[in-house]
C-alpha atoms as a PDB file:
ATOM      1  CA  UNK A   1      71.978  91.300 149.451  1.00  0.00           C
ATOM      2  CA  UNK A   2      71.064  87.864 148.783  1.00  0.00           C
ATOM      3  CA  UNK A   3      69.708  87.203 152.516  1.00  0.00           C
ATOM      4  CA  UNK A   4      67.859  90.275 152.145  1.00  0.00           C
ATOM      5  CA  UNK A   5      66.174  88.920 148.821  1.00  0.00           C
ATOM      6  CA  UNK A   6      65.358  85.586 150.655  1.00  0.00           C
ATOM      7  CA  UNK A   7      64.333  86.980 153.667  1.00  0.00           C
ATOM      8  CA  UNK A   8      61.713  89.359 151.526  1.00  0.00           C
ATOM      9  CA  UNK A   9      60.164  86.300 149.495  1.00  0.00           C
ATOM     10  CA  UNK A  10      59.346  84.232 152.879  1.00  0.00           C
ATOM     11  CA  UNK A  11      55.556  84.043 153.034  1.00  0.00           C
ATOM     12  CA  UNK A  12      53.703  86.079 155.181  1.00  0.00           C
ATOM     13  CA  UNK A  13      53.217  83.957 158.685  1.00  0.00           C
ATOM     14  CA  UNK A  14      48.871  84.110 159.182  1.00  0.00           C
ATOM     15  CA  UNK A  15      47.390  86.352 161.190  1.00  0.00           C
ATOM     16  CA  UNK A  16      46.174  85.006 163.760  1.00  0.00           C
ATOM     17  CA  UNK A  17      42.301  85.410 164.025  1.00  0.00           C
ATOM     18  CA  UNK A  18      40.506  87.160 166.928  1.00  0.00           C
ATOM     19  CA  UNK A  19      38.544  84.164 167.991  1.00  0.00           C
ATOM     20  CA  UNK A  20      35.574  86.856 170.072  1.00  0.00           C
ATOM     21  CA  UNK A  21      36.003  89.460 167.024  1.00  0.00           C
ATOM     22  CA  UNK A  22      35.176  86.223 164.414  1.00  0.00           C
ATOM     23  CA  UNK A  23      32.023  85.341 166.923  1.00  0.00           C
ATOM     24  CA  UNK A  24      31.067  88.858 167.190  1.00  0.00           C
ATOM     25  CA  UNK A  25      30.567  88.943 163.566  1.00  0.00           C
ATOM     26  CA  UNK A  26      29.292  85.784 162.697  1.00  0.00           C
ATOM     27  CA  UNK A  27      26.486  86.559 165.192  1.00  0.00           C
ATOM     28  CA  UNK A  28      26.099  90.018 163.763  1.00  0.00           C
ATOM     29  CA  UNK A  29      25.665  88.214 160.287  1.00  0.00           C
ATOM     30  CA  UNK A  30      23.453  85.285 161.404  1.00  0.00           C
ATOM     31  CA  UNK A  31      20.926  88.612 163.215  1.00  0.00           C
ATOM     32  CA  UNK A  32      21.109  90.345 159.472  1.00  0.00           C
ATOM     33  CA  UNK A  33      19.907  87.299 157.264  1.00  0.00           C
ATOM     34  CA  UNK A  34      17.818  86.157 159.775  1.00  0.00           C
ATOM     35  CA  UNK A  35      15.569  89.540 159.961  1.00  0.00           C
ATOM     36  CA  UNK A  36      15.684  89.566 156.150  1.00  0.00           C
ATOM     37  CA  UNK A  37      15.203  86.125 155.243  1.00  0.00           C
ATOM     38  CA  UNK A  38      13.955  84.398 158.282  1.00  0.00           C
ATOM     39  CA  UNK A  39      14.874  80.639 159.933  1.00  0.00           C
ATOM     40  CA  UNK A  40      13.969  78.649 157.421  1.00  0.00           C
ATOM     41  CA  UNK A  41      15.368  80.371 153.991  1.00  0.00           C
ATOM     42  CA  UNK A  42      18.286  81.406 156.000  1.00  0.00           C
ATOM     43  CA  UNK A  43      21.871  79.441 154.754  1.00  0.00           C
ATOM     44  CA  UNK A  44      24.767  79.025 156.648  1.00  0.00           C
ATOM     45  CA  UNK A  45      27.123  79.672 153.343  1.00  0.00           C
ATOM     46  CA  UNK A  46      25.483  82.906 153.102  1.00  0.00           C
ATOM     47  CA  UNK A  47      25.940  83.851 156.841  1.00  0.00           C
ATOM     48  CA  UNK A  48      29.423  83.067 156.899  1.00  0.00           C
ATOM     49  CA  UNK A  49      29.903  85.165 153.488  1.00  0.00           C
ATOM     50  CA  UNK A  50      28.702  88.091 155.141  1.00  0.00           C
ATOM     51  CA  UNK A  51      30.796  87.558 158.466  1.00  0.00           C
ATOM     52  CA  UNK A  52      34.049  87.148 155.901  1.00  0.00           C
ATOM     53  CA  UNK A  53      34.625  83.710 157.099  1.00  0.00           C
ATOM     54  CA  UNK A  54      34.626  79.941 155.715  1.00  0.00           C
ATOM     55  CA  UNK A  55      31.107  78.068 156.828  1.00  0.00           C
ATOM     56  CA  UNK A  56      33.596  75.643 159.037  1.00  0.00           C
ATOM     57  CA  UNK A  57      34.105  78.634 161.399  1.00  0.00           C
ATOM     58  CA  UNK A  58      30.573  79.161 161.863  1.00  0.00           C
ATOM     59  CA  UNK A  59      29.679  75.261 162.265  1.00  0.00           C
ATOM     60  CA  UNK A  60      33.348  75.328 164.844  1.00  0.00           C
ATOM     61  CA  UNK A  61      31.591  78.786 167.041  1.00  0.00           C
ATOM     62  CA  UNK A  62      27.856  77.414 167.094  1.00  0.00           C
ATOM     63  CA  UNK A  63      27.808  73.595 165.945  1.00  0.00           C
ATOM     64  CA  UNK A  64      24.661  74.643 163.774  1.00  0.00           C
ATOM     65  CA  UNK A  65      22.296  76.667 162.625  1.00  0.00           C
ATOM     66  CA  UNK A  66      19.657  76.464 165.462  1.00  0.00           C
ATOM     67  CA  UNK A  67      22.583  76.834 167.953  1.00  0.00           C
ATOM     68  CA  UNK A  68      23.462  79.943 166.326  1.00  0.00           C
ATOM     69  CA  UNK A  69      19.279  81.065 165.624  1.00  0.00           C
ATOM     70  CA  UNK A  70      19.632  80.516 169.632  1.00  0.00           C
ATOM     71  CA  UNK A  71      22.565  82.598 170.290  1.00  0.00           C
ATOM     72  CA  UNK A  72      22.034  85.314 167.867  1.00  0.00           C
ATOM     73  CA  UNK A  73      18.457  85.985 169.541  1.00  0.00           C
ATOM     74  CA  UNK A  74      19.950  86.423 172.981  1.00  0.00           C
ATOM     75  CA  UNK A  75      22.479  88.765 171.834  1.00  0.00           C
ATOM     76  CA  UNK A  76      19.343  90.931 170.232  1.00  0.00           C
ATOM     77  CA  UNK A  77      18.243  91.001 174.046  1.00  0.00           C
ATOM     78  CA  UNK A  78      20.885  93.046 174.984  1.00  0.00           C
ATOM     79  CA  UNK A  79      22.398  92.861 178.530  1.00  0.00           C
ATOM     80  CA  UNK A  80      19.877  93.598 181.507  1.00  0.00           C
ATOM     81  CA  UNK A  81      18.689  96.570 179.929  1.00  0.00           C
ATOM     82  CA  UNK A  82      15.663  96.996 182.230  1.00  0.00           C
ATOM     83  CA  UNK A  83      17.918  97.339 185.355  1.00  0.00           C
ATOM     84  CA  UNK A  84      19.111 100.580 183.718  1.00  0.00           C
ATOM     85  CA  UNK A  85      15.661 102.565 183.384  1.00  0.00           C
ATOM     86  CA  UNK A  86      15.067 105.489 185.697  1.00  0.00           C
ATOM     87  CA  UNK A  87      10.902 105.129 186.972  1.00  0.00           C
ATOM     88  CA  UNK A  88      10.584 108.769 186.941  1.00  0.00           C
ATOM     89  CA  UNK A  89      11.947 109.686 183.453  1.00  0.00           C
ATOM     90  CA  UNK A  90      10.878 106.371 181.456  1.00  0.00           C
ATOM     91  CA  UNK A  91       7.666 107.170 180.198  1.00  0.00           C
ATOM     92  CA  UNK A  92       8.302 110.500 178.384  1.00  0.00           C
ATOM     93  CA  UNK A  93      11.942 108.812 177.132  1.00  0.00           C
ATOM     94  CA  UNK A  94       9.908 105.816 175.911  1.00  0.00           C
ATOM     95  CA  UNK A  95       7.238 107.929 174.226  1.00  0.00           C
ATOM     96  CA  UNK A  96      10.063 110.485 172.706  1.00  0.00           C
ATOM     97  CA  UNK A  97      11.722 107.108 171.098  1.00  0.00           C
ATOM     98  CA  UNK A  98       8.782 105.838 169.923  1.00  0.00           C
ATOM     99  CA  UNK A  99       7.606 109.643 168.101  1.00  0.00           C
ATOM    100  CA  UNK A 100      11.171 109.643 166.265  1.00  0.00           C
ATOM    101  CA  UNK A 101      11.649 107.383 163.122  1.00  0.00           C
ATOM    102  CA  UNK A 102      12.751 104.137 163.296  1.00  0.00           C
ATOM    103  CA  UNK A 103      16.499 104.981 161.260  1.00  0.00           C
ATOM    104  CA  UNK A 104      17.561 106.895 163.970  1.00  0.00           C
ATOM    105  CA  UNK A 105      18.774 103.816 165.646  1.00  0.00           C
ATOM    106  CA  UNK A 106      19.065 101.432 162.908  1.00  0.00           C
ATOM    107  CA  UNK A 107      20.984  98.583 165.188  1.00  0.00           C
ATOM    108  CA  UNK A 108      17.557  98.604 167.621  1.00  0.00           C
ATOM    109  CA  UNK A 109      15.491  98.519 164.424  1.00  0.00           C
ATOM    110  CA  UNK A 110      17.091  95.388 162.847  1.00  0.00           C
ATOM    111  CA  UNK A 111      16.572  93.652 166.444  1.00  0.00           C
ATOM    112  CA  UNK A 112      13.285  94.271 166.035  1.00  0.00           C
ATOM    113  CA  UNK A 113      12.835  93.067 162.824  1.00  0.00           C
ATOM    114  CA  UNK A 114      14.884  89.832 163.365  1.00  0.00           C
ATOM    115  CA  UNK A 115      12.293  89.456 166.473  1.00  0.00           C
ATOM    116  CA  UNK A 116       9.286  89.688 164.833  1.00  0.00           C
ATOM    117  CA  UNK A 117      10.723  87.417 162.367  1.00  0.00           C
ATOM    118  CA  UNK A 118      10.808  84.817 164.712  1.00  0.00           C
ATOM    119  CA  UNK A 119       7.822  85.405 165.870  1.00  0.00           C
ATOM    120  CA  UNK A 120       6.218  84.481 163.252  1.00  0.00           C
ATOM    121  CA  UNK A 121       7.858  81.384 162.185  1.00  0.00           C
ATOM    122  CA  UNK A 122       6.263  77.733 163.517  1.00  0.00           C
ATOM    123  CA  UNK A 123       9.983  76.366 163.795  1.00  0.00           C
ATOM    124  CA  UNK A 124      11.453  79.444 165.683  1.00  0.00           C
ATOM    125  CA  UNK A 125       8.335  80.964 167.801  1.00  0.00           C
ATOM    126  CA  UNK A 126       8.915  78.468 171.228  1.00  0.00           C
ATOM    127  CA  UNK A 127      12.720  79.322 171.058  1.00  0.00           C
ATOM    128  CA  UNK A 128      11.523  83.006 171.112  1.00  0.00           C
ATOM    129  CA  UNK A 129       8.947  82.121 173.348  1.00  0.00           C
ATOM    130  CA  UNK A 130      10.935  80.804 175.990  1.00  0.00           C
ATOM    131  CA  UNK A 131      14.153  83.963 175.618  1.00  0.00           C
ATOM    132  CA  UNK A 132      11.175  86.238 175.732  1.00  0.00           C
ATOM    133  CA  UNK A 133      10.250  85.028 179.114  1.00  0.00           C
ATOM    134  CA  UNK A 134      13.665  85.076 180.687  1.00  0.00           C
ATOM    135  CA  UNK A 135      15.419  87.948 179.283  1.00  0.00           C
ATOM    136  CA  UNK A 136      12.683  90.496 178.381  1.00  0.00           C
ATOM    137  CA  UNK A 137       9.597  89.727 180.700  1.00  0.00           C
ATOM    138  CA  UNK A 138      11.543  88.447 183.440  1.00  0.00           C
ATOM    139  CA  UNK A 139      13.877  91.355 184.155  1.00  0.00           C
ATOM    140  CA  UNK A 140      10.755  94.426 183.820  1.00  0.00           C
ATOM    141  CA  UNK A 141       9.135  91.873 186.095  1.00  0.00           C
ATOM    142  CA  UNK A 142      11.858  92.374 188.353  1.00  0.00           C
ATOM    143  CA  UNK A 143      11.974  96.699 187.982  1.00  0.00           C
ATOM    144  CA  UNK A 144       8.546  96.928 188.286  1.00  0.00           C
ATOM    145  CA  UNK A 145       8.317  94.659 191.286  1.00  0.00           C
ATOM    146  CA  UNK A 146       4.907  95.597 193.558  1.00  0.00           C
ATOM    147  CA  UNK A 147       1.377  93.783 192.867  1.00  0.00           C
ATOM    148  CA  UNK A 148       0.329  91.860 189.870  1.00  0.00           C
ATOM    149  CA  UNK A 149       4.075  92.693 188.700  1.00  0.00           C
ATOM    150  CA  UNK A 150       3.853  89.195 185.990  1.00  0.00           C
ATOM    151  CA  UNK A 151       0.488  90.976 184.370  1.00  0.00           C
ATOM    152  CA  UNK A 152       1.888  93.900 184.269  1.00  0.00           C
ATOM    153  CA  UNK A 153       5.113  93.482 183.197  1.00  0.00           C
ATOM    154  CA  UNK A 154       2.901  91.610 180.118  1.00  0.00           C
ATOM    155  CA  UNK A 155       0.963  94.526 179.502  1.00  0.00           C
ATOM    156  CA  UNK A 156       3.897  97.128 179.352  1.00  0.00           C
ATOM    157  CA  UNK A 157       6.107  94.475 177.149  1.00  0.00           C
ATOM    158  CA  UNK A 158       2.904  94.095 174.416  1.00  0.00           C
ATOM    159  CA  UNK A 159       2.569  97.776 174.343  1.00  0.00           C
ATOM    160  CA  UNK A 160       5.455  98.585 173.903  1.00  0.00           C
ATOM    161  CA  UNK A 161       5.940  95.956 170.948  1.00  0.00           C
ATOM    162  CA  UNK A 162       3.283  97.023 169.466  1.00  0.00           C
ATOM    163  CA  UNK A 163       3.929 100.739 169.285  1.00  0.00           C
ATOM    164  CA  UNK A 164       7.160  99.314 167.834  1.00  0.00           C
ATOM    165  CA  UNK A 165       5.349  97.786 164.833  1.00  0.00           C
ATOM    166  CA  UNK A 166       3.446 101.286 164.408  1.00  0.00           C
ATOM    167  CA  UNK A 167       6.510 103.104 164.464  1.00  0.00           C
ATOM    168  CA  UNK A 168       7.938 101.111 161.520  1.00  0.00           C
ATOM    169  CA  UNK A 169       4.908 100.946 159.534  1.00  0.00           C
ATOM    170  CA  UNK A 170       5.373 104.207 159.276  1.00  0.00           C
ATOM    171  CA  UNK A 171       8.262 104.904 158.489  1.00  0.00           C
ATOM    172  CA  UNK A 172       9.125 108.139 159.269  1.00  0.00           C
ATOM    173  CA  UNK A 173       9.120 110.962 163.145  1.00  0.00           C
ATOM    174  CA  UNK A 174       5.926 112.636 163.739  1.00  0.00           C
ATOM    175  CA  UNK A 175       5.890 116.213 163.256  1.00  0.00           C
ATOM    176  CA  UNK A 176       3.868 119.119 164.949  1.00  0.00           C
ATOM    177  CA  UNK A 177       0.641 118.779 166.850  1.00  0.00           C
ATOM    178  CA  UNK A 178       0.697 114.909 166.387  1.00  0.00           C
ATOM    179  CA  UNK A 179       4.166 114.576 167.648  1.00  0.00           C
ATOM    180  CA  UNK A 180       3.433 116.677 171.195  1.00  0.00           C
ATOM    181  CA  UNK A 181       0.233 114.200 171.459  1.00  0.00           C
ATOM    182  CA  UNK A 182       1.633 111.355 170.312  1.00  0.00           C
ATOM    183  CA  UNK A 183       4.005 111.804 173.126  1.00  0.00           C
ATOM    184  CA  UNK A 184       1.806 113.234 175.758  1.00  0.00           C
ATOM    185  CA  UNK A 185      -0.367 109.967 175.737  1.00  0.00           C
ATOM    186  CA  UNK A 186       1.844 107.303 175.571  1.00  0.00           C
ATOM    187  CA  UNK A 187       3.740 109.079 178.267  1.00  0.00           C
ATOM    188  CA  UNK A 188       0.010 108.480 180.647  1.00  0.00           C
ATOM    189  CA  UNK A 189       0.103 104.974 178.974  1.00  0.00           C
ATOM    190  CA  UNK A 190       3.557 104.104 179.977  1.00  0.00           C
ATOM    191  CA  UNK A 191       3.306 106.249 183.793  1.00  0.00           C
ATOM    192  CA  UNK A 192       0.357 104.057 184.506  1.00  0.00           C
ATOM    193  CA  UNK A 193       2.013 100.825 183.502  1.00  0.00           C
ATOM    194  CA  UNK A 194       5.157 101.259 185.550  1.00  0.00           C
ATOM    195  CA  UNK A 195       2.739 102.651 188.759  1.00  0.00           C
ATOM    196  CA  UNK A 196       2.165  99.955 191.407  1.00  0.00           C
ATOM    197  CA  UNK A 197      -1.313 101.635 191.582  1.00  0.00           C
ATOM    198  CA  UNK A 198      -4.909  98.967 191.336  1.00  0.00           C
ATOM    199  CA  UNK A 199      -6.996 100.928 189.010  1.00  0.00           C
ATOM    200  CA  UNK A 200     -10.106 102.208 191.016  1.00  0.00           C
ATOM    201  CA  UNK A 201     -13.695 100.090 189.649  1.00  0.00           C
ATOM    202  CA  UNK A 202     -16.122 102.431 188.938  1.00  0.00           C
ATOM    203  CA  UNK A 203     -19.966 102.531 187.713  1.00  0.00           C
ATOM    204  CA  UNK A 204     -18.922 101.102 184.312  1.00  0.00           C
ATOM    205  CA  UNK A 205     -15.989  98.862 184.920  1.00  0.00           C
ATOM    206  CA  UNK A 206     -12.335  99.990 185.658  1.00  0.00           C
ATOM    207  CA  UNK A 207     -10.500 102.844 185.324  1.00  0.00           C
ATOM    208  CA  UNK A 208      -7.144 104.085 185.536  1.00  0.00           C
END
């Protein structure tokens, strides 16, 4: 009776953390409170408050807080994305996205935000800058391959940013007529951005 007593006041050994589960949510953190508060108001304290874990472990997983600015906007990239799109169904699925309300995918929405964050920030734009290049440009370079592929890859990656920002402006899906032409002309927008086709120069300039 007495061993069992002794035996039940020992102390709990620790848990051992999950060293990839404790960077997995750090970096989830650090991708929250930088969308809402951006690089510079940003605190590490806060960060690791959110993650659940003492400021140490963040400093231990990243060494800083532009290390971990770096890291957390590569993991917004996602991995090789663009190798997964199908050419013949892309346009009307990228058009269908864009017509629905930005909460239907709230993780994709906070990206966003986080992105655009950094965009506009002096201290964090040539970090963005440079991951833009090589893991959003770089690879829809790559799947749209053909002619001109560098411009064009440009052109698709700014429209498609920018029909972002519309879509979260406002807020809400279209409905009704506008939906079904909402999403039968960025579906020509989007066919004629992934077609390796020179647009044809006519009296009054191009045309596609």
């Amino acid at each position: 009776m007495t061993e069992t007593i002794a035996i039940a006041r020992l102390p709990a050994s620790p848990r051992k953390r999950n060293a990839e589960a404790t960077r997995a949510a750090i970096l989830e953190a650090a991708k929250a409170q930088f969308a809402l508060l951006g690089y510079d108001c940003a605190v590490l304290r806060d960060i690791a408050r959110e993650a659940g874990v003492d400021v140490a472990l963040v400093k231990r997983y990243f060494g800083g807080k532009e290390a971990l600015f770096v890291e957390a906007l590569k993991a917004s990239f996602g991995p090789d994305g663009a190798r997964d799109w199908d050419r013949t169904t892309f346009a009307h699925e990228m058009a269908t996205m864009l017509a629905d309300s930005p909460h239907v995918d709230e993780a994709r929405t906070h990206r966003f935000q986080f992105l655009l964050r950094a965009a506009i920030s002096p201290t964090t734009a040539p970090l963005l800058n440079v991951l833009v290049h090589d893991r959003f440009l770089e690879p829809i370079r790559q799947w749209l391959g053909g002619a001109d592929a560098d411009a064009r890859a440009r052109v698709l990656a700014a429209s498609y940013i920018g029909f972002l920002v519309e879509r979260l402006i406002r807020g809400d899906a279209l409905q009704g007529r506008e939906r079904e032409v909402f999403i039968e002309r960025v579906t020509a927008i989007f066919a004629v951005l992934v077609t390796d086709i020179e647009p044809q120069q006519g009296r009054n300039g191009p045309t596609v």
